[in-house]
N, C-alpha and C. Protein backbone atom coordinates (compact mmCIF):
# COMPACT_ATOMS: atom_id res chain seq x y z
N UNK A 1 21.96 13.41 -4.65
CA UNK A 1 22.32 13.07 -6.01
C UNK A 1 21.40 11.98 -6.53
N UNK A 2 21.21 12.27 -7.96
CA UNK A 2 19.76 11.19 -8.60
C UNK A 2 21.08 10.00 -8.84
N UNK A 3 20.69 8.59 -8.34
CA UNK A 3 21.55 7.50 -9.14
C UNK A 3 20.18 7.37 -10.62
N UNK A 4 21.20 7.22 -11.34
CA UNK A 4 20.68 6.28 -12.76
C UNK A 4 20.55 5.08 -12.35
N UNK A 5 19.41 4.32 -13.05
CA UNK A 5 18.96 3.06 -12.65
C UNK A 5 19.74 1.46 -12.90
N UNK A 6 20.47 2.09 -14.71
CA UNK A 6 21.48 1.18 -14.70
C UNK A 6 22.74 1.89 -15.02
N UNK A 7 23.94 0.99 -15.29
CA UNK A 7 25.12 1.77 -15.41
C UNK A 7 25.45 2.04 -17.12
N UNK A 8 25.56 2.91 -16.95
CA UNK A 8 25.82 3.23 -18.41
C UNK A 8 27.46 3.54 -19.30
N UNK A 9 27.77 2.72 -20.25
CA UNK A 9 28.96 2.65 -20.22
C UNK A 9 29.48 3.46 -20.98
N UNK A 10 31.06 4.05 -20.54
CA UNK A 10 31.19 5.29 -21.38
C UNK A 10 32.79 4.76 -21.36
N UNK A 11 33.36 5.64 -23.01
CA UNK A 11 34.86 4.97 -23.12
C UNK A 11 35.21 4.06 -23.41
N UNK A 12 36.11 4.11 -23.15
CA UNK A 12 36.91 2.59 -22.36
C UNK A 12 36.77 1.47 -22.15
N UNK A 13 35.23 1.89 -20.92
CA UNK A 13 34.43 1.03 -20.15
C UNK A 13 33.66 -0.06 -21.56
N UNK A 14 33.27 0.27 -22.99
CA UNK A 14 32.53 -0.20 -23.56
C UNK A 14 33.59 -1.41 -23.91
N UNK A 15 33.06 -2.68 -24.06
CA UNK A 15 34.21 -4.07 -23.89
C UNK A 15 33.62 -4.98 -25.02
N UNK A 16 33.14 -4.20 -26.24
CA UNK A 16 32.74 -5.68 -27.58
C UNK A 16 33.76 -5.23 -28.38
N UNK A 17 33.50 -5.86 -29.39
CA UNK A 17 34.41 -5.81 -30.73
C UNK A 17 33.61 -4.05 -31.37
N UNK A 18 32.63 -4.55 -31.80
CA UNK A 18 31.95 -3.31 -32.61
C UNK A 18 30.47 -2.91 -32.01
N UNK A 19 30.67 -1.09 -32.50
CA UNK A 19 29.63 -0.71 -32.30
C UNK A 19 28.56 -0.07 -33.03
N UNK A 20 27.32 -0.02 -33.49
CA UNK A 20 26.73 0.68 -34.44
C UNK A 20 26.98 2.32 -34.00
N UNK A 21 27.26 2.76 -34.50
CA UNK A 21 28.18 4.30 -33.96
C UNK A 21 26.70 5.59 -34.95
N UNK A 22 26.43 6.42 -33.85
CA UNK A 22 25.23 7.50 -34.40
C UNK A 22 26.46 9.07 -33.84
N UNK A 23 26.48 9.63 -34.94
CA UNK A 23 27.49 11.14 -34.91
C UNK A 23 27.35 11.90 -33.22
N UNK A 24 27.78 13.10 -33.35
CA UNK A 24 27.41 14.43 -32.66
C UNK A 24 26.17 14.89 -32.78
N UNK A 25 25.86 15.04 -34.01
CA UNK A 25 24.33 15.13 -34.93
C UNK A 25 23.96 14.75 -35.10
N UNK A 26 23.50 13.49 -34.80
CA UNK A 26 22.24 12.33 -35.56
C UNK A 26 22.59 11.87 -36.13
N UNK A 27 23.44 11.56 -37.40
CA UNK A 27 23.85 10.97 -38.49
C UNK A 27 23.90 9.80 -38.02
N UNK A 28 23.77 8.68 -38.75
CA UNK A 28 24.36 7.23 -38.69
C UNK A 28 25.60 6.79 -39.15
N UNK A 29 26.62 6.51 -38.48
CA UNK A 29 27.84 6.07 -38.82
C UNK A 29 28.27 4.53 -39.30
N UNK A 30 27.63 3.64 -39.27
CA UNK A 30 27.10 2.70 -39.35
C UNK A 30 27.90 1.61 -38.29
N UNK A 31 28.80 0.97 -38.55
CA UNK A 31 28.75 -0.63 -37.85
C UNK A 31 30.60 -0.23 -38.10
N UNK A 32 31.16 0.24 -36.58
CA UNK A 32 32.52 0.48 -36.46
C UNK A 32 33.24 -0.44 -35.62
N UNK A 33 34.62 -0.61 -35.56
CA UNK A 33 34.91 -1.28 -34.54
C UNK A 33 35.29 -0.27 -33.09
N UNK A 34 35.26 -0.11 -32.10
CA UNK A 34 34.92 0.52 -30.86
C UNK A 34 35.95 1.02 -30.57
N UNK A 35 37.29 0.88 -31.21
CA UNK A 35 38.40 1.49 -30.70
C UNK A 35 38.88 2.84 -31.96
N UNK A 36 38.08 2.79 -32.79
CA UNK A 36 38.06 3.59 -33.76
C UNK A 36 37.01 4.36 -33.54
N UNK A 37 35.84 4.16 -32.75
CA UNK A 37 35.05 4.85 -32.49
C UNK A 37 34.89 5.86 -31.33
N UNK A 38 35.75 5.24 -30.29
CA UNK A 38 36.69 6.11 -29.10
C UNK A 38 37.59 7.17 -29.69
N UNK A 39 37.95 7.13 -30.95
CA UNK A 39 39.08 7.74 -31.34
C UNK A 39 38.37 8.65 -32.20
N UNK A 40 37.48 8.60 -32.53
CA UNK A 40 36.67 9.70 -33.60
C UNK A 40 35.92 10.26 -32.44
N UNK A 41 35.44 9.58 -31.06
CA UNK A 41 34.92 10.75 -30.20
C UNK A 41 35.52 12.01 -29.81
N UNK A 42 36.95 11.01 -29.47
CA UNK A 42 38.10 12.16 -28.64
C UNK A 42 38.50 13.09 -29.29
N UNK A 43 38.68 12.87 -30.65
CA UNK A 43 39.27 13.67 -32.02
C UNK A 43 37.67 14.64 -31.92
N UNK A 44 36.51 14.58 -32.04
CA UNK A 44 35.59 15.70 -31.54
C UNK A 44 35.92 16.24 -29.89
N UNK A 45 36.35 15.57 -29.62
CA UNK A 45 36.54 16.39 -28.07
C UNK A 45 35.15 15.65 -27.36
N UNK A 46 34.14 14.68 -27.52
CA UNK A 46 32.98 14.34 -26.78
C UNK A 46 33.03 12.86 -26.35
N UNK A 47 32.64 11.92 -25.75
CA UNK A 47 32.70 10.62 -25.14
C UNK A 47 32.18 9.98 -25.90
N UNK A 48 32.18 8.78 -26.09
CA UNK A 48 31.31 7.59 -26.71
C UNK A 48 30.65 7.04 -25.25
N UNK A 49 29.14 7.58 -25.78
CA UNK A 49 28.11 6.79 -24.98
C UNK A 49 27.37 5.56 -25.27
N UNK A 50 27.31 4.58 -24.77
CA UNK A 50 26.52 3.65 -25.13
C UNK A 50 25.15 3.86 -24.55
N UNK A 51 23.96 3.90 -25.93
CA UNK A 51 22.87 4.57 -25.06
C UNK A 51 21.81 3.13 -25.55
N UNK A 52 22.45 2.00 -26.09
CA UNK A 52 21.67 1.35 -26.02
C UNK A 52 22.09 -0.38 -26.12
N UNK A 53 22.38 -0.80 -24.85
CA UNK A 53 23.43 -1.95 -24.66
C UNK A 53 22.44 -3.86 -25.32
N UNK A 54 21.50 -3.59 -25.18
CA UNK A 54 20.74 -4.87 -25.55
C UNK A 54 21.04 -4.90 -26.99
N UNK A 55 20.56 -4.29 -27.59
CA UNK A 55 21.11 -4.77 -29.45
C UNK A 55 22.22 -5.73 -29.67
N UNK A 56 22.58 -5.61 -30.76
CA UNK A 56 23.43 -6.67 -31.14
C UNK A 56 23.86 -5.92 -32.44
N UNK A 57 24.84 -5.16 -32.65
CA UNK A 57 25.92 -4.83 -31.87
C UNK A 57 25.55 -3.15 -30.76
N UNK A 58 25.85 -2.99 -30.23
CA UNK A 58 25.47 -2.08 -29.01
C UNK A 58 24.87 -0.56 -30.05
N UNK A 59 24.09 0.20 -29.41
CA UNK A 59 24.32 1.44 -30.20
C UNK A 59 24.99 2.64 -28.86
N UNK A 60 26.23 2.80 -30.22
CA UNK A 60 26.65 4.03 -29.19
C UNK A 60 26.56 5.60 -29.74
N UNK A 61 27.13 6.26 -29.06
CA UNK A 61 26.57 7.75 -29.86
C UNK A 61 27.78 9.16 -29.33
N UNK A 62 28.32 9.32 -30.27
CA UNK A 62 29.02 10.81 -29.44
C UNK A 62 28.40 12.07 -29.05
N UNK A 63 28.60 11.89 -27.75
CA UNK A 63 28.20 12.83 -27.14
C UNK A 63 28.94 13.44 -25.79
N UNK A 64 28.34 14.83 -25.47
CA UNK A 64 29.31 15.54 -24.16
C UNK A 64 28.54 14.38 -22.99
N UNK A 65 29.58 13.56 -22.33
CA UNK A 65 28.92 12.82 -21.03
C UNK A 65 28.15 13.20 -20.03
N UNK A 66 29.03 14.33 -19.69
CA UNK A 66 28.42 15.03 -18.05
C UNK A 66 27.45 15.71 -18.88
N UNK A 67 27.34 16.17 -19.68
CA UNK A 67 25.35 17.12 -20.30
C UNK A 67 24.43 15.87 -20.64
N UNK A 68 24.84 14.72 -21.27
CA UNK A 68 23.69 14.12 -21.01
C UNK A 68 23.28 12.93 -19.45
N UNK A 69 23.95 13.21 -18.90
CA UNK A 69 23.92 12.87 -17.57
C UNK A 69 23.32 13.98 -16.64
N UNK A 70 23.43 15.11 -17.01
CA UNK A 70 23.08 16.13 -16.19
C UNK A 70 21.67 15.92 -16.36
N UNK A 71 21.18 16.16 -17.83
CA UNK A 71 20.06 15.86 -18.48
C UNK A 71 18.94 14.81 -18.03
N UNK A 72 19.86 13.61 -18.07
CA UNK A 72 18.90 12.78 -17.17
C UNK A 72 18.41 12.46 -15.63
N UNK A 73 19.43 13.25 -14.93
CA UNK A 73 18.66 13.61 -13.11
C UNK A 73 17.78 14.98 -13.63
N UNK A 74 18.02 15.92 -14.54
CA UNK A 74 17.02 17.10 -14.26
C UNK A 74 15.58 16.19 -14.80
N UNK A 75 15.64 15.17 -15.80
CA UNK A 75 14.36 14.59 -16.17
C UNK A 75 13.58 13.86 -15.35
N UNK A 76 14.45 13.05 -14.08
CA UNK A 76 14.50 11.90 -12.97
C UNK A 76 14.08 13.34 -11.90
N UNK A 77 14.62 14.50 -11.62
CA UNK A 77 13.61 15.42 -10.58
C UNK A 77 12.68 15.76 -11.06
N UNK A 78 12.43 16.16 -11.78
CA UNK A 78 11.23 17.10 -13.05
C UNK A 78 10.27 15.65 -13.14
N UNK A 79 10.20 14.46 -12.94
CA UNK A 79 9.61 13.72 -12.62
C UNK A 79 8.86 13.09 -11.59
N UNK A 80 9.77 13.21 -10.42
CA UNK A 80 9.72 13.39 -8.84
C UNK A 80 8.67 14.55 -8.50
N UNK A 81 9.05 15.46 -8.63
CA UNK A 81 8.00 16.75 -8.63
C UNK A 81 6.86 16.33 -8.67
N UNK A 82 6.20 15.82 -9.91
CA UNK A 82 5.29 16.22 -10.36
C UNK A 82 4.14 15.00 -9.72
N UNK A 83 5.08 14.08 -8.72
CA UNK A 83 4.53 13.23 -8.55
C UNK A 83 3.75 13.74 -6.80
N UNK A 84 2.52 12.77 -6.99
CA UNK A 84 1.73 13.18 -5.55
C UNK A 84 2.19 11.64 -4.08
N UNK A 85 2.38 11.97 -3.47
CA UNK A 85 2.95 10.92 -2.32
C UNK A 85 1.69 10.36 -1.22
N UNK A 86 0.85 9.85 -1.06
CA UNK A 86 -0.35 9.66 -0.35
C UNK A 86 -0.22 9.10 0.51
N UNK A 87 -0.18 9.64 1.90
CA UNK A 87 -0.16 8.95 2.96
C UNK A 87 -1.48 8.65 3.67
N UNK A 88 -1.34 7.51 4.68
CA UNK A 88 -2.76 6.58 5.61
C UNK A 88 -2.42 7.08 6.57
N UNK A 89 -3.59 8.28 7.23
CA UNK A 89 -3.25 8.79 8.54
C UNK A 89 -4.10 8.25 9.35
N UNK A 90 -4.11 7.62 10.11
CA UNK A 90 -5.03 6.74 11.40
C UNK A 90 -5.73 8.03 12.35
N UNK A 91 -6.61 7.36 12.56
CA UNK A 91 -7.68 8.13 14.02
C UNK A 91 -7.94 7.06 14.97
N UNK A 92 -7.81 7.24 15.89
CA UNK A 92 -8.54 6.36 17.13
C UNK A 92 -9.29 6.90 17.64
N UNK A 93 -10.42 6.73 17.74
CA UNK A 93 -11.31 6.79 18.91
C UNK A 93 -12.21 5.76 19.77
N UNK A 94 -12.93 5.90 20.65
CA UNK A 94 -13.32 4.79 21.26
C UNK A 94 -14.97 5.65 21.19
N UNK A 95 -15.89 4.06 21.61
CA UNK A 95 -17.09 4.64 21.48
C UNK A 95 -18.34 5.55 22.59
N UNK A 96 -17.15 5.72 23.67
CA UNK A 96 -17.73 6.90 24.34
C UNK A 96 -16.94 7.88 24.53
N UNK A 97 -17.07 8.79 23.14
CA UNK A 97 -16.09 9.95 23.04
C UNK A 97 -16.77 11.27 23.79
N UNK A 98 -16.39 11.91 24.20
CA UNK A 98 -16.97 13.63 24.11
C UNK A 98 -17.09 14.00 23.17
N UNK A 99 -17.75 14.95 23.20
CA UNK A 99 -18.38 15.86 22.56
C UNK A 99 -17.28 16.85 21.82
N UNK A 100 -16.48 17.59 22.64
CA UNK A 100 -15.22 18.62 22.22
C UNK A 100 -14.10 17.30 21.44
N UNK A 101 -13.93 16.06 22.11
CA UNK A 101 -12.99 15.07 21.50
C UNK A 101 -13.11 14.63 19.93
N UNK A 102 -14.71 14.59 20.22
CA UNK A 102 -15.12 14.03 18.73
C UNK A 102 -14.86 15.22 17.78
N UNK A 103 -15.29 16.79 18.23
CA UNK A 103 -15.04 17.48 17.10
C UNK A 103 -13.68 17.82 16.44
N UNK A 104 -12.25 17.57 17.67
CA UNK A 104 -11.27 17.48 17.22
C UNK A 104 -11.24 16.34 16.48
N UNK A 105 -11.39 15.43 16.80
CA UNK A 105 -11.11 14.16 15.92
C UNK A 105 -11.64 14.54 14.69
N UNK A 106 -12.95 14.51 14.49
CA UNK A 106 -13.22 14.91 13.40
C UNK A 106 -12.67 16.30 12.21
N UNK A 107 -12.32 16.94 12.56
CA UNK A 107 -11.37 18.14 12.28
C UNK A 107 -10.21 17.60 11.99
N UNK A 108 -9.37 16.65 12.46
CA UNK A 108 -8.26 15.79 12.08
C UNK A 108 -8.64 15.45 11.20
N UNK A 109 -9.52 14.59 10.47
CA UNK A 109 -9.76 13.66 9.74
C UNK A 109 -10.03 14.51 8.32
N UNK A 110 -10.66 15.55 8.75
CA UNK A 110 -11.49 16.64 7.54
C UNK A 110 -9.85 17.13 6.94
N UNK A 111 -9.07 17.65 8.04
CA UNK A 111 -7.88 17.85 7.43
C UNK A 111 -6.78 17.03 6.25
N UNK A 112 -6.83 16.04 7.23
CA UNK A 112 -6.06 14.68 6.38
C UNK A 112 -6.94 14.67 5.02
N UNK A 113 -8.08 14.50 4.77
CA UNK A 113 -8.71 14.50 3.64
C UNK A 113 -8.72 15.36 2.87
N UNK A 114 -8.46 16.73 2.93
CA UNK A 114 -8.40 17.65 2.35
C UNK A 114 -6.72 17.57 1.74
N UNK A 115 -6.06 17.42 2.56
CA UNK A 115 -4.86 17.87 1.70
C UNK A 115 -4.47 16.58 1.31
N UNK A 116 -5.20 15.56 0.90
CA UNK A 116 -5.32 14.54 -0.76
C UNK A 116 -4.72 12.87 0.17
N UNK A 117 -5.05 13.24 1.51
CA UNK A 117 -4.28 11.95 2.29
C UNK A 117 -5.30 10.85 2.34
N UNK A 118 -5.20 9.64 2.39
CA UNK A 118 -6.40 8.65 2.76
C UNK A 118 -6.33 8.77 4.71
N UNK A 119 -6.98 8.14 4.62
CA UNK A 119 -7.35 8.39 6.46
C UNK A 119 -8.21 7.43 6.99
N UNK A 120 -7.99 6.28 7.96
CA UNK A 120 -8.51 5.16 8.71
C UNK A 120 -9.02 5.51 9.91
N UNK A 121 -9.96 5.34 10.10
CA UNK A 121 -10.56 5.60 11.16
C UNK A 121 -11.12 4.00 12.20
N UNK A 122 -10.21 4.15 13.62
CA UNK A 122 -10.56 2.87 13.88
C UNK A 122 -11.17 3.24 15.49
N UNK A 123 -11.85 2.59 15.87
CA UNK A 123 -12.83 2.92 17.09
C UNK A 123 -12.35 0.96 17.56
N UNK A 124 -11.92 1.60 19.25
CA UNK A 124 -11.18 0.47 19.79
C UNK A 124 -12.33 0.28 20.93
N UNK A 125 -12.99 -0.65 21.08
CA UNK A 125 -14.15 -1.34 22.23
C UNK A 125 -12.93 -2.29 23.39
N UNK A 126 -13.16 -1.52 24.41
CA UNK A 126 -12.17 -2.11 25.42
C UNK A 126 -13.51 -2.80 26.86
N UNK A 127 -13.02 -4.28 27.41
CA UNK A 127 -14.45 -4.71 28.31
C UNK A 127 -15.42 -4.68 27.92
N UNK A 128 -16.12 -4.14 28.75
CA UNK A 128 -17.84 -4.49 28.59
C UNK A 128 -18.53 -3.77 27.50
N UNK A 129 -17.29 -2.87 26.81
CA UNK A 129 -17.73 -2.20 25.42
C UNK A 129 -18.12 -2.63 24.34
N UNK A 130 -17.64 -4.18 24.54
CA UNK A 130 -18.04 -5.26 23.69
C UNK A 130 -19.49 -5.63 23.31
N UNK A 131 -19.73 -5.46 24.77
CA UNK A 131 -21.45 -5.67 24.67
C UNK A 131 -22.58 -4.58 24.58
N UNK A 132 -21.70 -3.42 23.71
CA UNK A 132 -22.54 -2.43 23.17
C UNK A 132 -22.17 -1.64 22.32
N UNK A 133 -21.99 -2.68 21.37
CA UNK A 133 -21.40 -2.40 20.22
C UNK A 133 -22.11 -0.73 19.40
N UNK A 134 -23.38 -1.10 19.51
CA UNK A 134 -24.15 -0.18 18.91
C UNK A 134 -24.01 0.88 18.97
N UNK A 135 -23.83 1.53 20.03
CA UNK A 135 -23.44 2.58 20.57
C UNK A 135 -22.15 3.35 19.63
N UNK A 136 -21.10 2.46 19.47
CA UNK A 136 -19.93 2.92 18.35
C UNK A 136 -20.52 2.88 17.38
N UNK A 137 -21.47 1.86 16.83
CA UNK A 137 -22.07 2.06 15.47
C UNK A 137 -22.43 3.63 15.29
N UNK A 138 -23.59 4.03 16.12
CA UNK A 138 -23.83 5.62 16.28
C UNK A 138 -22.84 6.55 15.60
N UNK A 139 -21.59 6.25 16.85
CA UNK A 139 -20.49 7.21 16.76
C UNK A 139 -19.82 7.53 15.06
N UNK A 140 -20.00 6.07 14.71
CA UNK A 140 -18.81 5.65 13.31
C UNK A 140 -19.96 6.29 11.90
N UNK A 141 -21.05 5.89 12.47
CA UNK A 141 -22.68 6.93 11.38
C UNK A 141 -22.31 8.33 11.50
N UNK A 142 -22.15 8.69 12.50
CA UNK A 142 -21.94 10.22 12.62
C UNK A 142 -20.86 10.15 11.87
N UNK A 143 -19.78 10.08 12.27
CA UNK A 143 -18.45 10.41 11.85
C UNK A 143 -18.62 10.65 10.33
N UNK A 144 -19.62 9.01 9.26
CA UNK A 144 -19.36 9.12 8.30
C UNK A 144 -19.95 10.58 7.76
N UNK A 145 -21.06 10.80 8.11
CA UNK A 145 -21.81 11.61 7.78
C UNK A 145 -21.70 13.29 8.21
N UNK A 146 -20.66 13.40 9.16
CA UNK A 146 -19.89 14.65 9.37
C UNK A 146 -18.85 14.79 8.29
N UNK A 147 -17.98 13.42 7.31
CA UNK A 147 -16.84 13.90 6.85
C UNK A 147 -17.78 13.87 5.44
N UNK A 148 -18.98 13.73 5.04
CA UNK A 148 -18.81 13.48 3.61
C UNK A 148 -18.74 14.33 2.83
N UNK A 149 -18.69 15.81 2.92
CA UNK A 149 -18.44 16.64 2.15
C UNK A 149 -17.08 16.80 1.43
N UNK A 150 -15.77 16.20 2.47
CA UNK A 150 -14.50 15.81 2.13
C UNK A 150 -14.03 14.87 1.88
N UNK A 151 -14.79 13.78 1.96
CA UNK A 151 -14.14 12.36 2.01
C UNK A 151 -15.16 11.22 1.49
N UNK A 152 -14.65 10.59 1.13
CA UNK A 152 -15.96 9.20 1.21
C UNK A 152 -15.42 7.92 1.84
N UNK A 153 -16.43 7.04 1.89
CA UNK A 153 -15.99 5.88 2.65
C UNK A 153 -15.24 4.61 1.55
N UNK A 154 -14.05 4.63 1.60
CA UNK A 154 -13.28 3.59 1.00
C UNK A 154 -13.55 2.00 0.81
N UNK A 155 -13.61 1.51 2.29
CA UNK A 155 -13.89 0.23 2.74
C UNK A 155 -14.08 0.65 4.02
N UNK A 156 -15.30 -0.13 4.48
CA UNK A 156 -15.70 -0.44 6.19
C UNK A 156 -17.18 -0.22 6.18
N UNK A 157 -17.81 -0.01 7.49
CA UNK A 157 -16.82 -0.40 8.37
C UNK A 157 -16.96 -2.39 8.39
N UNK A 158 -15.91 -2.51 9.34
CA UNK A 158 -15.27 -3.87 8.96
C UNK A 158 -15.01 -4.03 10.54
N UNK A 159 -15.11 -5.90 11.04
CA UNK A 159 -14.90 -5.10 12.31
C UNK A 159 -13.82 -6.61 12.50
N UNK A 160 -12.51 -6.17 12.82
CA UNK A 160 -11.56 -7.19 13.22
C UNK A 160 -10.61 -7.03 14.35
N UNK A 161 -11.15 -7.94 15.47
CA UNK A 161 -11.03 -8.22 16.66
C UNK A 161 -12.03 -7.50 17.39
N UNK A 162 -11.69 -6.54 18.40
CA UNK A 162 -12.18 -5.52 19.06
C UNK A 162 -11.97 -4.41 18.67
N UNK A 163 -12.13 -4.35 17.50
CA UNK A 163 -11.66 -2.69 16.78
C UNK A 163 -12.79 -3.10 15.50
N UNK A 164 -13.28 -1.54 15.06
CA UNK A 164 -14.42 -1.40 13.55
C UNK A 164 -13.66 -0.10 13.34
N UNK A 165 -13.01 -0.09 11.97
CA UNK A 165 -12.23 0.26 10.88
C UNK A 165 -13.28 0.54 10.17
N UNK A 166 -13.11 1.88 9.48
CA UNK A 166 -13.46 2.64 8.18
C UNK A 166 -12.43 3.52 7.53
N UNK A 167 -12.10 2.72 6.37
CA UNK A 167 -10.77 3.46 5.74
C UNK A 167 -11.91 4.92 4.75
N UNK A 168 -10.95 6.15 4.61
CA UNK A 168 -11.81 7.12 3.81
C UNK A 168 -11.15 7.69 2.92
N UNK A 169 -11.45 8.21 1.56
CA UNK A 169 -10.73 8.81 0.69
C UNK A 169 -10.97 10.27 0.55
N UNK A 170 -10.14 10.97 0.19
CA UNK A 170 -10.28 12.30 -0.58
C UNK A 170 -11.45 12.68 -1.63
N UNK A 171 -11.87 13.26 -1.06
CA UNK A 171 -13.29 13.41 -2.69
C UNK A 171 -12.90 14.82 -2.80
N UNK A 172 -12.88 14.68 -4.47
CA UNK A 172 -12.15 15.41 -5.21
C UNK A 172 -12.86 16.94 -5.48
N UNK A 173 -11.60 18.17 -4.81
CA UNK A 173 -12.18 19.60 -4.83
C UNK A 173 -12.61 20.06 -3.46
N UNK A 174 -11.99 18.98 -2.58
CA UNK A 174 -12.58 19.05 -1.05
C UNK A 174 -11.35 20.33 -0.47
N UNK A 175 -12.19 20.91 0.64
CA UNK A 175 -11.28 21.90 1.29
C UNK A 175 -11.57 21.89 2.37
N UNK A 176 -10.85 22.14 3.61
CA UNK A 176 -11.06 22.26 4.91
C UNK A 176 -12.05 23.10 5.84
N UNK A 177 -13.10 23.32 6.57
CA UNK A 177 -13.42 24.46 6.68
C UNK A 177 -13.12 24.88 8.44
């Protein structure tokens, strides 16, 4: 179930003296007191909604409750939809990969990029890996230059601690092959 963001008061529930009151139809009713305006809803058979509580005096409006409530979760999904969700999918590798390792890895990464995800790529130097660094440099050149048909390089590489990070984006119209 969609919650509404604030509460919206209906009836009863509305607690001033007066309300600027708008018909069934649009009309303007002008500046009523609220218990007369409950009473011209019910006498239509529809609720007094308050659809706009900051003013001074409130604006309320007759209308069927549950349809314009229905109305506003189908607008709150129909919104949701249309929206894209982007997730950071990580890679690890280290800088003496194989050959078959790297092409999966890389195939991971081509994927994640394709279907519109960002994707970090971090290469972890463990011991004496430290003292050859270069060697990952290689690896992390290749890498860039295997994904760029799908991806580009975001930020990196960057190198913090014993790990060199290259975050990558989606480039746009990319597909998997």
């Amino acid at each position: 179930m969609v919650l509404i963001s604030r509460e919206i008061r209906v009836n009863h529930r509305i607690r001033v003296k007066e309300v600027r009151l708008i018909g069934s139809d649009g009309e303007q009713m002008g500046i009523v007191p609220t218990r007369d305006a409950i009473d011209k809803a019910q006498e239509l058979g529809f609720d007094l909604v308050e659809v706009a509580s900051q003013t001074s005096p409130p604006v309320c409006r007759i209308m069927d409750y549950s349809k314009y409530k229905y109305d506003q979760e189908k607008k709150a999904r129909e919104a949701r939809k249309h929206q894209k969700v982007v997730h950071l999918k990580e890679i690890k590798i280290k800088p003496n990969i194989e050959e078959h390792d790297y092409q999966v890895k890389l195939h991971h990464l081509k994927r994640f990029l394709s279907r519109g995800d960002k994707a970090k790529l971090t290469m972890t130097f463990r011991g004496r890996e430290m003292s050859h660094m270069d060697i990952g440099k290689k690896v992390l050149d290749r890498m860039t230059s295997d994904i760029i048909e799908v991806g580009e390089v975001e930020k990196g590489p960057s190198r913090e601690g014993r790990n060199i990070i290259i975050n990558f984006i989606p480039r746009s119209g990319a597909k998997v092959t």
